[in-house]
C-alpha atoms as a PDB file:
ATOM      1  CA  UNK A   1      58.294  61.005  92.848  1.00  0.00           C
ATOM      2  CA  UNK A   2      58.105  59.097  89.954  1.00  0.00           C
ATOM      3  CA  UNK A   3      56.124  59.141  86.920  1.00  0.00           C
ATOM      4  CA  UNK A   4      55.847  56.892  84.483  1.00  0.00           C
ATOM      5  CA  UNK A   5      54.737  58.384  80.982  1.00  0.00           C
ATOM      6  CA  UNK A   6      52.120  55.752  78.827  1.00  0.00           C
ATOM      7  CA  UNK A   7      52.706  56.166  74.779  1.00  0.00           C
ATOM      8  CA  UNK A   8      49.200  54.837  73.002  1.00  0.00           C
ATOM      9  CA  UNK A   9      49.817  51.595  70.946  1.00  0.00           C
ATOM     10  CA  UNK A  10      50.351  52.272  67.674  1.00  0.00           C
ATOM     11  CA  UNK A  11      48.566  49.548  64.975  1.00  0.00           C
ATOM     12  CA  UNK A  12      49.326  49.801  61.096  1.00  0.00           C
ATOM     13  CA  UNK A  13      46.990  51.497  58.648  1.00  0.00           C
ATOM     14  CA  UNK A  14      44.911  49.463  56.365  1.00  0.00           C
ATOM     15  CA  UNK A  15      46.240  49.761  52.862  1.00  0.00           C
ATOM     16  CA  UNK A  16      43.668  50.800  49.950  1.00  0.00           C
ATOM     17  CA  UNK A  17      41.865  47.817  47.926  1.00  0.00           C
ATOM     18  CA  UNK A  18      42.418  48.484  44.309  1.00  0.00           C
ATOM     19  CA  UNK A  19      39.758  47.710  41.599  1.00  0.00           C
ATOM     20  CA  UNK A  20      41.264  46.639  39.297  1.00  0.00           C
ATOM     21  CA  UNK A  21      41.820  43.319  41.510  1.00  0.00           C
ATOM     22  CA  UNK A  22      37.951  43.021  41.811  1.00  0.00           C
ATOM     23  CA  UNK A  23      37.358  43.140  38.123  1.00  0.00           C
ATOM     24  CA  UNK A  24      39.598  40.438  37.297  1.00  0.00           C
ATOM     25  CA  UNK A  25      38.233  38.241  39.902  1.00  0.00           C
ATOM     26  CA  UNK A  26      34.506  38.550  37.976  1.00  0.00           C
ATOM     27  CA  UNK A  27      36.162  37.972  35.097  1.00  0.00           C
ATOM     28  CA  UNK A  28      37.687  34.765  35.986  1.00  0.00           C
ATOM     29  CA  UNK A  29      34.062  33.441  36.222  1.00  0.00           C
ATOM     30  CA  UNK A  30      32.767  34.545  32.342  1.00  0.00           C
ATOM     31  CA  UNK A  31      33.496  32.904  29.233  1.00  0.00           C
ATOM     32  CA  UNK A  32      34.629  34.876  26.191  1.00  0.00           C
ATOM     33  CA  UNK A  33      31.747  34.145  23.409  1.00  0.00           C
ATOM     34  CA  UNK A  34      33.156  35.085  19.884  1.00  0.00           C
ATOM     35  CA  UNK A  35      30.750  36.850  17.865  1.00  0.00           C
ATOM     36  CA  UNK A  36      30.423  36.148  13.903  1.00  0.00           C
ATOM     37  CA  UNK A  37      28.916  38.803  11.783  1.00  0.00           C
ATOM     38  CA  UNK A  38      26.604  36.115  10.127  1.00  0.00           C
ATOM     39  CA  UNK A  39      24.464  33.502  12.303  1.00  0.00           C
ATOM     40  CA  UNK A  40      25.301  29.758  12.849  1.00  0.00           C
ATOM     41  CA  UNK A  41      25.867  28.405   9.762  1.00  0.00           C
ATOM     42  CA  UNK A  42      25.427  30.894   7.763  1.00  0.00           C
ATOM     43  CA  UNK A  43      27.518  32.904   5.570  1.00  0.00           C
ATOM     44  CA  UNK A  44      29.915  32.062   2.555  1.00  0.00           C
ATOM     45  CA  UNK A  45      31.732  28.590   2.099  1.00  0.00           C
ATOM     46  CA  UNK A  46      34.572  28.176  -0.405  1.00  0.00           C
ATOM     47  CA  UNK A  47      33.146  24.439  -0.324  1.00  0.00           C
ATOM     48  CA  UNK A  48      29.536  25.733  -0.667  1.00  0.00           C
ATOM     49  CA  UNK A  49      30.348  26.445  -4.313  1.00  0.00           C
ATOM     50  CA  UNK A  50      28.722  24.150  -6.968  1.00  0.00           C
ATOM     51  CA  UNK A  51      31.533  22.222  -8.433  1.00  0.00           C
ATOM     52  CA  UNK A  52      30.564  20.564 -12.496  1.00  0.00           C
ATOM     53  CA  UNK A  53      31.068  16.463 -12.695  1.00  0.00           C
ATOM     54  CA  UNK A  54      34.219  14.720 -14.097  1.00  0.00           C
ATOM     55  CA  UNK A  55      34.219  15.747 -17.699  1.00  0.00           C
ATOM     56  CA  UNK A  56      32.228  18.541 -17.234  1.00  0.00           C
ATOM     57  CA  UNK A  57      33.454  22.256 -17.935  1.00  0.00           C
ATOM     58  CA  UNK A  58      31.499  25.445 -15.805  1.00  0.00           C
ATOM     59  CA  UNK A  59      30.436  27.640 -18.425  1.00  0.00           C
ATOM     60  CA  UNK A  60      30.472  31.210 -17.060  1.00  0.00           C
ATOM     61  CA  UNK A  61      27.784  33.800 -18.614  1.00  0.00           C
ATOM     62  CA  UNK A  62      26.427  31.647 -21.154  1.00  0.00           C
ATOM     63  CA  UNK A  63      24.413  33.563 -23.579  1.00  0.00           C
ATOM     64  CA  UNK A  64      20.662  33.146 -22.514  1.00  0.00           C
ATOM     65  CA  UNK A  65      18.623  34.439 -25.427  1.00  0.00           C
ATOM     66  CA  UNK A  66      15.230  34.718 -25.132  1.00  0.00           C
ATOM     67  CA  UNK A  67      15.386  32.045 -21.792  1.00  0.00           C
ATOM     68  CA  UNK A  68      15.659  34.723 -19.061  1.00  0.00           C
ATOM     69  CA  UNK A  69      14.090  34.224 -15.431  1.00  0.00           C
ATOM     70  CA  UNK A  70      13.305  38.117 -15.410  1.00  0.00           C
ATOM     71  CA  UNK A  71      11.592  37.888 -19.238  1.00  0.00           C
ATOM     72  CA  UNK A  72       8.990  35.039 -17.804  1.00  0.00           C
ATOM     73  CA  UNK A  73       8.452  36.759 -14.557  1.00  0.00           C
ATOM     74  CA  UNK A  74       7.156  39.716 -15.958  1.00  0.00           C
ATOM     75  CA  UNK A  75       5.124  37.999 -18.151  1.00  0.00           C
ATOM     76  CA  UNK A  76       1.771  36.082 -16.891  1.00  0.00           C
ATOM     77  CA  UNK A  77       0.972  34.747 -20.368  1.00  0.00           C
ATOM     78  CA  UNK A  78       4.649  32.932 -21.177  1.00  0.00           C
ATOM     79  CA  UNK A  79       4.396  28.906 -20.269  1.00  0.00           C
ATOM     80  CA  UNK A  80       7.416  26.903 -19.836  1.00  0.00           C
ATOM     81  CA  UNK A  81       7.388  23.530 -21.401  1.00  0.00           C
ATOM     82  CA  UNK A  82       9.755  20.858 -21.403  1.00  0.00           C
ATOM     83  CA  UNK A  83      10.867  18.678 -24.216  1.00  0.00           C
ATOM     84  CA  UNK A  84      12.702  15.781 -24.562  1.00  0.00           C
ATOM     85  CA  UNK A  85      13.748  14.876 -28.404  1.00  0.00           C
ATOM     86  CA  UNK A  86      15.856  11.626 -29.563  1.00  0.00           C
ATOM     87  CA  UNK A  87      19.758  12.661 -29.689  1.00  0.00           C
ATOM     88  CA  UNK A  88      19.553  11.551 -33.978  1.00  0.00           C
ATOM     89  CA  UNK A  89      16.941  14.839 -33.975  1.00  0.00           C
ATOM     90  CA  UNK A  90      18.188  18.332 -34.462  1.00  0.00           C
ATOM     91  CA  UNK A  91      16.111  21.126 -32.990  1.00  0.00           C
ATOM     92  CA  UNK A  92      15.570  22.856 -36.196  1.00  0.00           C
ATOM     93  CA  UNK A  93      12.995  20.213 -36.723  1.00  0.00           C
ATOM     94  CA  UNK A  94      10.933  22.024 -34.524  1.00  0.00           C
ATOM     95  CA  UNK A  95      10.374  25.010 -36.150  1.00  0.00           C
ATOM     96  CA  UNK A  96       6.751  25.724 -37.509  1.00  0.00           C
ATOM     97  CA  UNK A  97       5.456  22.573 -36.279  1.00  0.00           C
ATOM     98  CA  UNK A  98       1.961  23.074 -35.492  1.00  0.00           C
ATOM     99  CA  UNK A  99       0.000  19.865 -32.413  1.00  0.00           C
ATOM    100  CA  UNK A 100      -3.208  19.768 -31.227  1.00  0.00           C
ATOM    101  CA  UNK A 101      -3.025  20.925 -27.232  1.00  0.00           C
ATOM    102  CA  UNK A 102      -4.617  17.960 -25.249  1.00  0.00           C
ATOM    103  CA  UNK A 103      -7.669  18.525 -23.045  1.00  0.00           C
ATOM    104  CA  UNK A 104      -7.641  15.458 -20.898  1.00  0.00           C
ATOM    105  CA  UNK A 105      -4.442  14.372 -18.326  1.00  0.00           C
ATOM    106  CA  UNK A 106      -3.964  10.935 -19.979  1.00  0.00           C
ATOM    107  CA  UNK A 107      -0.635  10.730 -22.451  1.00  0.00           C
ATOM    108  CA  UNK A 108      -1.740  10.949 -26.334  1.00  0.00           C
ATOM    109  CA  UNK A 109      -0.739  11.490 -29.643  1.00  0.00           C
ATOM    110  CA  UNK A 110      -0.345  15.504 -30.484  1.00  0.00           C
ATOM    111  CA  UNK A 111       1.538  15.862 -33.764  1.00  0.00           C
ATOM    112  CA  UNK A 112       4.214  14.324 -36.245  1.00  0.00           C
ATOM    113  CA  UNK A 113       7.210  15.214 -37.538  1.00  0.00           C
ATOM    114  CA  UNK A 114       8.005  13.914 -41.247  1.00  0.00           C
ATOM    115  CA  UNK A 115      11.578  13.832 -42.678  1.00  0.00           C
ATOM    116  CA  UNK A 116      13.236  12.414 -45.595  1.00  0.00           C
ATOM    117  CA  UNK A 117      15.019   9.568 -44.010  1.00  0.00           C
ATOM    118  CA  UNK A 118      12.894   9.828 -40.643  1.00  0.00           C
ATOM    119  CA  UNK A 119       9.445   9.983 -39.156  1.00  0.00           C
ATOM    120  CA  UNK A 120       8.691  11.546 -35.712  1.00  0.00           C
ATOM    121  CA  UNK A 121       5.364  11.530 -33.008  1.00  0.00           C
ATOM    122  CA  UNK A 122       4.935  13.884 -30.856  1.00  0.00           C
ATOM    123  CA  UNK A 123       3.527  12.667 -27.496  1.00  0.00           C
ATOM    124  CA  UNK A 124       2.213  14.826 -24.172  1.00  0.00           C
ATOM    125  CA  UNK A 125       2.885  12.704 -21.040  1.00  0.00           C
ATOM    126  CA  UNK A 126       0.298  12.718 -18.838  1.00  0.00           C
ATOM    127  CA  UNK A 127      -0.466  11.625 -15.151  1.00  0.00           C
ATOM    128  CA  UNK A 128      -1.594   8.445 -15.605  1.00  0.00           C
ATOM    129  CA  UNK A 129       0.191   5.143 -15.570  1.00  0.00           C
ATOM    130  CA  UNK A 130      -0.761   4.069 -18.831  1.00  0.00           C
ATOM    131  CA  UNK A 131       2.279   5.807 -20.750  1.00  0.00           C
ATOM    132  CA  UNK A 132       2.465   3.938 -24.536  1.00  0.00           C
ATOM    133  CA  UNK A 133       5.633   5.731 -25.140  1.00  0.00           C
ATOM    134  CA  UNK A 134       7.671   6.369 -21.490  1.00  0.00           C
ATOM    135  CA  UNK A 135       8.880   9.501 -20.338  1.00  0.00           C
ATOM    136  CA  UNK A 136       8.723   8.923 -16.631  1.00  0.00           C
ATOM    137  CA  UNK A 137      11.680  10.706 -15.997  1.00  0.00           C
ATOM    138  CA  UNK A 138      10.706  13.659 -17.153  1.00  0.00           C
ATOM    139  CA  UNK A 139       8.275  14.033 -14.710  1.00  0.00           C
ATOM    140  CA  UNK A 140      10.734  14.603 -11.808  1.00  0.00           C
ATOM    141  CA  UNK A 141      12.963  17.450 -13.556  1.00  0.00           C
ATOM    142  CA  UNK A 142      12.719  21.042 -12.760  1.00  0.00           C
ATOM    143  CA  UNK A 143      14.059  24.324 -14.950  1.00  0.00           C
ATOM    144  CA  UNK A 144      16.691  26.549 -14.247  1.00  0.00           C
ATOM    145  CA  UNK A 145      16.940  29.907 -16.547  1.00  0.00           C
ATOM    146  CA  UNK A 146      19.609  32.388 -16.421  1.00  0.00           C
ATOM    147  CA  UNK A 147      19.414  36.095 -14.501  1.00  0.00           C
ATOM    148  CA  UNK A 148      20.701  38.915 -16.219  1.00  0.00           C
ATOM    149  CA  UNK A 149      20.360  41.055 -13.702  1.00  0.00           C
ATOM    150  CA  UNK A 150      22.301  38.998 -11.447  1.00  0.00           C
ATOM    151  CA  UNK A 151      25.304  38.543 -13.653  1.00  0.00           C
ATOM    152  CA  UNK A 152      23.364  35.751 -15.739  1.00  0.00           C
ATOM    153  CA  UNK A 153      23.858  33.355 -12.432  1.00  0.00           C
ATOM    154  CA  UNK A 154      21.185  29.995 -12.704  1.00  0.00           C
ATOM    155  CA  UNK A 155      18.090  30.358 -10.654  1.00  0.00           C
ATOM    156  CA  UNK A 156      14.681  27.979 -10.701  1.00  0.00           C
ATOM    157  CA  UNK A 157      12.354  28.612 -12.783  1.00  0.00           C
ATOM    158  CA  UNK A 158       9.906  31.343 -11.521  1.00  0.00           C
ATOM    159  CA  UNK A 159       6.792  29.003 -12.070  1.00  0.00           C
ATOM    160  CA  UNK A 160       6.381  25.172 -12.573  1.00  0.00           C
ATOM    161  CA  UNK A 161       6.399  23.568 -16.239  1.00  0.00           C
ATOM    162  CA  UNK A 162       2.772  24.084 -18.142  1.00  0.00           C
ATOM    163  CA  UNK A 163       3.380  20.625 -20.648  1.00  0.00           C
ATOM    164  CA  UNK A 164       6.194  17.951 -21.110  1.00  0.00           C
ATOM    165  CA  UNK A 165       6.439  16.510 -24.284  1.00  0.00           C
ATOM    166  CA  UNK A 166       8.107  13.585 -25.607  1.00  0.00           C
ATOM    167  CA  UNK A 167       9.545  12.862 -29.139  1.00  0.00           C
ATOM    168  CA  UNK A 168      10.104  10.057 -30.115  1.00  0.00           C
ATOM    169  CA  UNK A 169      11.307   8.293 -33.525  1.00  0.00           C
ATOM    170  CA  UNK A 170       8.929   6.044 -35.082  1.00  0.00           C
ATOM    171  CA  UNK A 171       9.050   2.319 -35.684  1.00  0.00           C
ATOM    172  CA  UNK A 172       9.743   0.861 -39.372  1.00  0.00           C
ATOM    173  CA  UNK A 173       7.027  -1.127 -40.142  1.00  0.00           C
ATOM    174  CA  UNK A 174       8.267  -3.658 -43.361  1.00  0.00           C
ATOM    175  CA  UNK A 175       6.439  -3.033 -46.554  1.00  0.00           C
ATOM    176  CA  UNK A 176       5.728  -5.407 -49.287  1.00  0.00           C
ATOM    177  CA  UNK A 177       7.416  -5.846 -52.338  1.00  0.00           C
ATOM    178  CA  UNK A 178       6.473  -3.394 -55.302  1.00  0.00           C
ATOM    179  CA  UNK A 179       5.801  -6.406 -57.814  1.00  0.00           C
ATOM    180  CA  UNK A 180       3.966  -8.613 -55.068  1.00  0.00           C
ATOM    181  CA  UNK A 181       0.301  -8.167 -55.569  1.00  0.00           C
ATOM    182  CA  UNK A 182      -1.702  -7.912 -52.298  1.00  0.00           C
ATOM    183  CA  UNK A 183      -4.551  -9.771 -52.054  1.00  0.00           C
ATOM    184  CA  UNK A 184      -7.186 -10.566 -49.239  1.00  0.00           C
ATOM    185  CA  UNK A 185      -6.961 -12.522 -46.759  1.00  0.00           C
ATOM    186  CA  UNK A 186      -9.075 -15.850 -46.880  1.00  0.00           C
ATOM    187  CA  UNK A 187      -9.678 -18.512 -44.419  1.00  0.00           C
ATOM    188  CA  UNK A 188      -8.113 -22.286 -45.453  1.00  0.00           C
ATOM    189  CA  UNK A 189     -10.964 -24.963 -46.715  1.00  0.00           C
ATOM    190  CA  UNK A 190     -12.128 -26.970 -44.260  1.00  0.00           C
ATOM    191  CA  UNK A 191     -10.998 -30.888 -44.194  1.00  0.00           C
ATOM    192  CA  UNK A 192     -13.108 -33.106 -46.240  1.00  0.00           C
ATOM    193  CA  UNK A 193     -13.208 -36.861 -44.745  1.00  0.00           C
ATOM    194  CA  UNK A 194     -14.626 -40.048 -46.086  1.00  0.00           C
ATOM    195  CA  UNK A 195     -18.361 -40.942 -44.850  1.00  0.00           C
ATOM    196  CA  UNK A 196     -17.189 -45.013 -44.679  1.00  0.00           C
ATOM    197  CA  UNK A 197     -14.628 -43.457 -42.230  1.00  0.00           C
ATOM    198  CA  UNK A 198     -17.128 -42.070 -39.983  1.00  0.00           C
ATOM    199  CA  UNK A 199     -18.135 -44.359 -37.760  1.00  0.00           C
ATOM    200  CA  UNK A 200     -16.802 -43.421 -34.407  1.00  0.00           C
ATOM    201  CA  UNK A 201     -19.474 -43.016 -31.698  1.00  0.00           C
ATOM    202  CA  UNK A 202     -19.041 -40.494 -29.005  1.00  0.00           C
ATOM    203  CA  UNK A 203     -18.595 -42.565 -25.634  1.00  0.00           C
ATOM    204  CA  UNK A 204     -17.003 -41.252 -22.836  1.00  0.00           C
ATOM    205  CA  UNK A 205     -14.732 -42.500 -20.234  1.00  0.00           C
ATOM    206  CA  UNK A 206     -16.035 -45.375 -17.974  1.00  0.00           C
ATOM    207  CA  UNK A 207     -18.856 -45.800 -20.208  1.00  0.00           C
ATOM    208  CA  UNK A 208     -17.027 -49.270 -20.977  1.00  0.00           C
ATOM    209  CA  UNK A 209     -16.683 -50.184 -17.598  1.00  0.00           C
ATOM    210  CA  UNK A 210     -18.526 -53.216 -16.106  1.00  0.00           C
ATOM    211  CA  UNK A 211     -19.791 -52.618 -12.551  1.00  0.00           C
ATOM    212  CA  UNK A 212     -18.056 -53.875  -9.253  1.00  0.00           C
ATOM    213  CA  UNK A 213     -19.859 -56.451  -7.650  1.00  0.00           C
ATOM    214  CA  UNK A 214     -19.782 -55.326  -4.295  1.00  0.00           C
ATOM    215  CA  UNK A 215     -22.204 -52.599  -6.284  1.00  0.00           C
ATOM    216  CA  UNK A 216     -24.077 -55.545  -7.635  1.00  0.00           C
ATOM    217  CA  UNK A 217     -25.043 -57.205  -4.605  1.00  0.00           C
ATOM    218  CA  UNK A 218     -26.194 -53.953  -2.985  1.00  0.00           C
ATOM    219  CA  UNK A 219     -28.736 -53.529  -5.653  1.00  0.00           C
ATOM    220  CA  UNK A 220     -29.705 -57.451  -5.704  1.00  0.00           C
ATOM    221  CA  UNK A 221     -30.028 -56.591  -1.666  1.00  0.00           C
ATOM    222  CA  UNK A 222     -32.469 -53.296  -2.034  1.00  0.00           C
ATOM    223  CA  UNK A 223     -34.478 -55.055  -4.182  1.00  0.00           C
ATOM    224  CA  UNK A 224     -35.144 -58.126  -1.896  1.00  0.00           C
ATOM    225  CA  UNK A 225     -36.302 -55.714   0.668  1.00  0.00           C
ATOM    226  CA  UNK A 226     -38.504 -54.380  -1.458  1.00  0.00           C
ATOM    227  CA  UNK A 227     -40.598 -57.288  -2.316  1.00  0.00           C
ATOM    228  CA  UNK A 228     -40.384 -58.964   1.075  1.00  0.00           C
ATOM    229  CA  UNK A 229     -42.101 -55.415   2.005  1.00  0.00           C
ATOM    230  CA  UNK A 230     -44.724 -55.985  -0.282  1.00  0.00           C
ATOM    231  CA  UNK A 231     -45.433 -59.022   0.542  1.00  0.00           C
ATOM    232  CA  UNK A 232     -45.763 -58.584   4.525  1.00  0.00           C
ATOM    233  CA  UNK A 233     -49.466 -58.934   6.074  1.00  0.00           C
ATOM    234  CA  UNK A 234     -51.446 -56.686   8.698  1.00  0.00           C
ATOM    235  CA  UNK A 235     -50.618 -57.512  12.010  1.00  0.00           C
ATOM    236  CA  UNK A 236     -53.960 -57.515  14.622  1.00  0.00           C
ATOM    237  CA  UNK A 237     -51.386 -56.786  17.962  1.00  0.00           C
ATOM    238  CA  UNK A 238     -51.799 -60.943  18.800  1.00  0.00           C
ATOM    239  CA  UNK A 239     -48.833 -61.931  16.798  1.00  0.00           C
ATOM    240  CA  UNK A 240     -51.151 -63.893  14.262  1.00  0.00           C
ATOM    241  CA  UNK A 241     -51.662 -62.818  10.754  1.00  0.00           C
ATOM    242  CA  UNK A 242     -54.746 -62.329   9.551  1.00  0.00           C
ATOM    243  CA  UNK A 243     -56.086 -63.792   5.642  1.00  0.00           C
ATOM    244  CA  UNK A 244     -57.045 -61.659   3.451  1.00  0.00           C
ATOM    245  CA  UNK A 245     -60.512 -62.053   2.765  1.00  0.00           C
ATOM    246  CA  UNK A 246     -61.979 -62.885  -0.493  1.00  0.00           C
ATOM    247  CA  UNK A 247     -64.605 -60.506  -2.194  1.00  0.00           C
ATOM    248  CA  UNK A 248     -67.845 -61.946  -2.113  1.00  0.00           C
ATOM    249  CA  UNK A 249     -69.397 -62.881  -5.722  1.00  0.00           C
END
């Protein structure tokens, strides 16, 4: 008798997915984004950093005085004018000068300034076109004061300019000598002419002329037509003309 033993088919076991694989398959997909601690173009610049003209040396904490952007914050009543002075004038001039404050926008006269050797006017531009002495171009400049509290670095001016003034030198009129004697000014004497010279007539041009005589026949023409006009009889419709008839007696 024979028996024939079956053995089951053996088939290999399915080995474990890892997931690690899986997570670098996502990240295959993503783009790394770098993250700056400041925005899009924002943050610090070494080129950002003002840099002074040719010939021009940075002064670092200059001494501000009395012109400090925290001093006219705090203070409503401070004004901040601008003044432009000629480059012969020193600013000790301006001490104890006293001008008149204009009450209109137009430029005008608001003070002098009297030295030995040189003379001074004082001028407040206004808005107007009509500017006897210039200072258009101080019309487009702003003010920047010092910060002490922020280690005396330049900010703009915490409110706009109040006045701009312009100084400017003034002209040398000549004088007259101190032995010349001044005296009024008269009008010349008229001309005096002959009266046997004086006999032009006024007669104006053409008035010499002699007429054209295509213009004299014309007239000669009109004035033919006039009288054979007058001269013409009533017609009775039969072509005949009657006599006049004569008055009875």
């Amino acid at each position: 008798m024979s028996s024939s033993a079956s053995s089951p088919s053996s088939s290999p076991a399915p080995e474990p997915v890892s997931k690690k694989g899986t997570k670098k398959s996502k990240d295959k997909g993503k783009t790394k984004v770098h993250v700056d601690e400041h925005g899009k173009n924002e943050g610090t610049d070494p080129d950002w950093a003002y840099q002074p003209p040719d010939g021009a040396v940075l002064q670092e904490n200059p001494d501000s005085g009395e012109f400090d952007w925290d001093s006219l914050n705090d203070d409503e009543e401070l004004e901040l004018w601008l003044i432009r002075v000629p480059e012969n004038m020193k600013t000790k001039y301006l001490e104890n000068v006293t001008i008149e404050i204009p009450q209109g926008s137009l430029s005008t006269n608001v003070g002098k300034i009297s030295r030995k050797s040189h003379s001074y006017n004082i001028w407040s531009v206004g808005e107007g076109d009509d500017r006897p002495t210039g200072g258009d171009e101080v019309d487009s400049l702003e003010c920047l004061l010092p910060r002490k509290s922020k280690k005396d670095d330049m900010y703009l001016a915490p409110r706009s300019i109040a006045r701009r003034l312009v100084i400017s030198e003034t002209a040398v009129l000549p004088t007259a000598a101190e032995n010349q004697m001044q005296e009024p000014y008269r009008n010349p004497p008229r001309p005096s002419y002959p009266k046997e010279l004086l006999k032009h007539s006024f007669k104006p041009y053409g008035s010499n002329t002699e007429p054209l005589a295509d213009d004299a026949m014309v007239l000669d023409e009109q004035e033919a037509a006039k009288q054979a006009k007058g001269k013409k009889r009533k017609d009775d419709g039969t072509g005949e003309t009657k006599k006049a008839k004569k008055p009875k007696k």
